[in-house]
Protein backbone atom coordinates (compact mmCIF):
# COMPACT_ATOMS: atom_id res chain seq x y z
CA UNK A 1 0.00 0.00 0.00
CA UNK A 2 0.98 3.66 -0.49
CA UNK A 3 1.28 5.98 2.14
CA UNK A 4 -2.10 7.40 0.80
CA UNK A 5 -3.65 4.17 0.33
CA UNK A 6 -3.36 3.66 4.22
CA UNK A 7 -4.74 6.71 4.86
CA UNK A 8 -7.49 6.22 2.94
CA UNK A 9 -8.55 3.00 4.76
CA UNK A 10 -8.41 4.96 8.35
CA UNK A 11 -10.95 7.37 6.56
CA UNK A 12 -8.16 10.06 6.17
CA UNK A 13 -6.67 11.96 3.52
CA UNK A 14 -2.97 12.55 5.41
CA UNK A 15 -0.64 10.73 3.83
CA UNK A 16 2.54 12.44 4.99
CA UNK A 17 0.93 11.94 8.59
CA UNK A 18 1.15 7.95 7.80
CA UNK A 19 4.77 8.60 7.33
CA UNK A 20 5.13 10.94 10.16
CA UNK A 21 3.87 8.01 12.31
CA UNK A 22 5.12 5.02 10.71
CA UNK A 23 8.92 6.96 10.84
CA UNK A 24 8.25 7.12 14.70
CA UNK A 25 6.22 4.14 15.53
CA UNK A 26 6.57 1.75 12.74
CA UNK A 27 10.03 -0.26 13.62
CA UNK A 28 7.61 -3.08 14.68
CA UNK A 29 5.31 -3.16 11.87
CA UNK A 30 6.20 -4.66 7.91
CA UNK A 31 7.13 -0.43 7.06
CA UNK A 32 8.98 -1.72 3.89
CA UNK A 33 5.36 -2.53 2.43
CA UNK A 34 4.02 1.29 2.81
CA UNK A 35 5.81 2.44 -0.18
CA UNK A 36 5.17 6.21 -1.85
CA UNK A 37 2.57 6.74 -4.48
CA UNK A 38 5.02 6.01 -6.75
CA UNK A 39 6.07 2.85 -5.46
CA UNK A 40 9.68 3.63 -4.45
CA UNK A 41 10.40 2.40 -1.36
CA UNK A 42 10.74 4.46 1.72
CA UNK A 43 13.59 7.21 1.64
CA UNK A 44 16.88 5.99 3.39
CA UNK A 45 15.76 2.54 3.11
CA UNK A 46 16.19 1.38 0.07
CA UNK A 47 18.35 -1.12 0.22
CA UNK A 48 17.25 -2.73 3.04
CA UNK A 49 13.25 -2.83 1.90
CA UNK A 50 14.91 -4.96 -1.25
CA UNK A 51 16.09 -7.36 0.76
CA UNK A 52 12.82 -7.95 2.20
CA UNK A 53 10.58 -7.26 -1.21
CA UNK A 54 13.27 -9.94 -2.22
CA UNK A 55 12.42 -12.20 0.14
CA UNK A 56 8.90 -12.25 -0.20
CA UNK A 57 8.70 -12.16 -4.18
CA UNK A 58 7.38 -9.02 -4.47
CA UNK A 59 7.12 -7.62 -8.07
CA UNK A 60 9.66 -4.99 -8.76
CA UNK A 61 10.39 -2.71 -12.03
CA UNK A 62 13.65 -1.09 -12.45
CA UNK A 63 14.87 1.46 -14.55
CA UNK A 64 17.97 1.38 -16.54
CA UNK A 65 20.01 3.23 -14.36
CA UNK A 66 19.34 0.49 -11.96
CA UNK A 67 16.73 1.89 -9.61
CA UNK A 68 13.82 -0.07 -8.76
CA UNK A 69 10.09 0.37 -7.38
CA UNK A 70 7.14 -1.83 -6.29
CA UNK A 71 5.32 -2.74 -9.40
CA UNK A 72 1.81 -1.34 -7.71
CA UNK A 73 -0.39 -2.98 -10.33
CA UNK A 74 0.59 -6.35 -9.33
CA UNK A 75 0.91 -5.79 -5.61
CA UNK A 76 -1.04 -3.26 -4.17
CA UNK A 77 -3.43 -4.33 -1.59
CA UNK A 78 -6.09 -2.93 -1.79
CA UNK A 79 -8.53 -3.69 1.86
């Protein structure tokens, strides 16, 4: 899910807020799948949310110069 996407199901429209709380709170929770609208992983994390998108078999895209984001058509979840 985006960022958005989880706002949305709380019956919000405060996306940054999601990241505001997931940044503070969210060690605990899976935070590599809240991804940004555009389905680039969270900032700073990178490479450690591909190890676990990896892991799982997520569905990836990557550009040519080698940078990759959640392919959202194939794995969004949608509740």
């Amino acid at each position: 899910m985006a960022y958005g996407d989880v706002a949305a199901a709380l019956g919000s429209r405060a996306a940054r807020a999601v990241g505001t709380v997931m940044s503070h709170y969210g060690s605990d929770a899976p935070w590599w799948r809240v991804v940004r609208a555009s389905g680039h992983p969270p900032i700073d994390h990178e490479q450690r949310a591909l190890e676990y998108y990896r892991a799982e078999g997520t569905p990836l895209k990557w550009s040519a110069g080698g940078v990759y984001r959640v392919d959202l058509a194939a794995a969004r979840h949608t509740p």
